[in-house]
Protein backbone atom coordinates (compact mmCIF):
# COMPACT_ATOMS: atom_id res chain seq x y z
CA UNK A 1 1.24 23.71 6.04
CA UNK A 2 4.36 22.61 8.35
CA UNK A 3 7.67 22.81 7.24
CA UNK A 4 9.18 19.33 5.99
CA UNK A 5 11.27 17.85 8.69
CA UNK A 6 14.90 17.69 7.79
CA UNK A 7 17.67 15.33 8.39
CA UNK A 8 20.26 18.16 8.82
CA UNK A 9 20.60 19.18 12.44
CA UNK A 10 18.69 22.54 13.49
CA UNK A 11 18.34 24.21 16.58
CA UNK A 12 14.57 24.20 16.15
CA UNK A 13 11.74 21.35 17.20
CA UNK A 14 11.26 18.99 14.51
CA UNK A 15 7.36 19.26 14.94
CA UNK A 16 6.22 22.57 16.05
CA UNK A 17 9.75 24.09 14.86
CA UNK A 18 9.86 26.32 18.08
CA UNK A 19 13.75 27.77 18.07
CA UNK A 20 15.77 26.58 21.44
CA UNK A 21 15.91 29.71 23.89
CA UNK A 22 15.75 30.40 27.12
CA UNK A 23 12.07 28.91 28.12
CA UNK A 24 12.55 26.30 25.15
CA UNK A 25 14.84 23.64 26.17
CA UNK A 26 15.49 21.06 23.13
CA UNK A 27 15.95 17.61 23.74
CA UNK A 28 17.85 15.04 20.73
CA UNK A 29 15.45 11.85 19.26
CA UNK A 30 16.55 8.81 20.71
CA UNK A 31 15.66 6.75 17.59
CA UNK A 32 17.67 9.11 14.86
CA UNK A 33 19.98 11.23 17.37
CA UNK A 34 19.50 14.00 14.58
CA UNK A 35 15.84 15.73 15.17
CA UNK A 36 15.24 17.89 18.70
CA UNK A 37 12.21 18.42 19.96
CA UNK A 38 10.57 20.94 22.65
CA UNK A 39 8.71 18.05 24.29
CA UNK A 40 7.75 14.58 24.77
CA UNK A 41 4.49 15.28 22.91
CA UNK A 42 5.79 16.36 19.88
CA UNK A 43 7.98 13.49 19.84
CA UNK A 44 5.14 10.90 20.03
CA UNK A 45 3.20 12.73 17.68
CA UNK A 46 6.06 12.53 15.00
CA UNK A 47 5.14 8.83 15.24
CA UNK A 48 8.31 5.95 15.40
CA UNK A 49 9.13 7.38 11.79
CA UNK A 50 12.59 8.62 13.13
CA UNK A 51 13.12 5.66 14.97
CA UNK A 52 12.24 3.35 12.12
CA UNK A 53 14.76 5.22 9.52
CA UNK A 54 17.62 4.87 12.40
CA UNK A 55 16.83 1.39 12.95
CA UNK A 56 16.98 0.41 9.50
CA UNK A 57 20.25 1.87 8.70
CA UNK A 58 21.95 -0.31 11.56
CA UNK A 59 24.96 0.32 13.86
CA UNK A 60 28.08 1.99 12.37
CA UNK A 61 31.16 -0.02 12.74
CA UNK A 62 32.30 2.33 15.02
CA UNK A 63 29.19 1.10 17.07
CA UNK A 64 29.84 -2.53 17.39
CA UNK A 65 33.28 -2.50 18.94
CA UNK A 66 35.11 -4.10 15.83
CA UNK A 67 37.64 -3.10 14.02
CA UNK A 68 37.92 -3.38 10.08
CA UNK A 69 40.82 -5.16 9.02
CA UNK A 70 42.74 -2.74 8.20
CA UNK A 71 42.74 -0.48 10.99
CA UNK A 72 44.80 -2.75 12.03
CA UNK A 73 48.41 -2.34 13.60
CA UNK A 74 51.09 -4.05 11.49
């Protein structure tokens, strides 16, 4: 049985869990910018979970370009 995939970031790929070295080269999810993965495979056989969770959570104010109100200058 795999390991559960975590949220937190690791070093490792987020399917296989091979640890980033020198002939593993990582590469950050797209969807969730959180998970890494070793290669394009494991990515699409992770499924659009990942990008589904990051979707649903929306941008982040800092995201959208506005300002709350009170970061404004008085």
């Amino acid at each position: 049985m795999a390991p559960p995939t975590t949220k937190l970031p690791s070093y490792k790929c987020g399917r296989c869990w091979k640890e980033k070295g020198p002939d593993v080269k990582l590469s950050v999810c797209g969807g969730c910018k959180v998970l890494y993965y070793c290669s394009a495979e494991c990515q699409r056989a992770t499924g659009p979970s990942t990008k589904s969770t990051a979707a649903s959570s929306g941008p982040t104010p800092a995201r959208t370009g506005r300002r709350s109100p009170r970061s404004r200058p008085s």
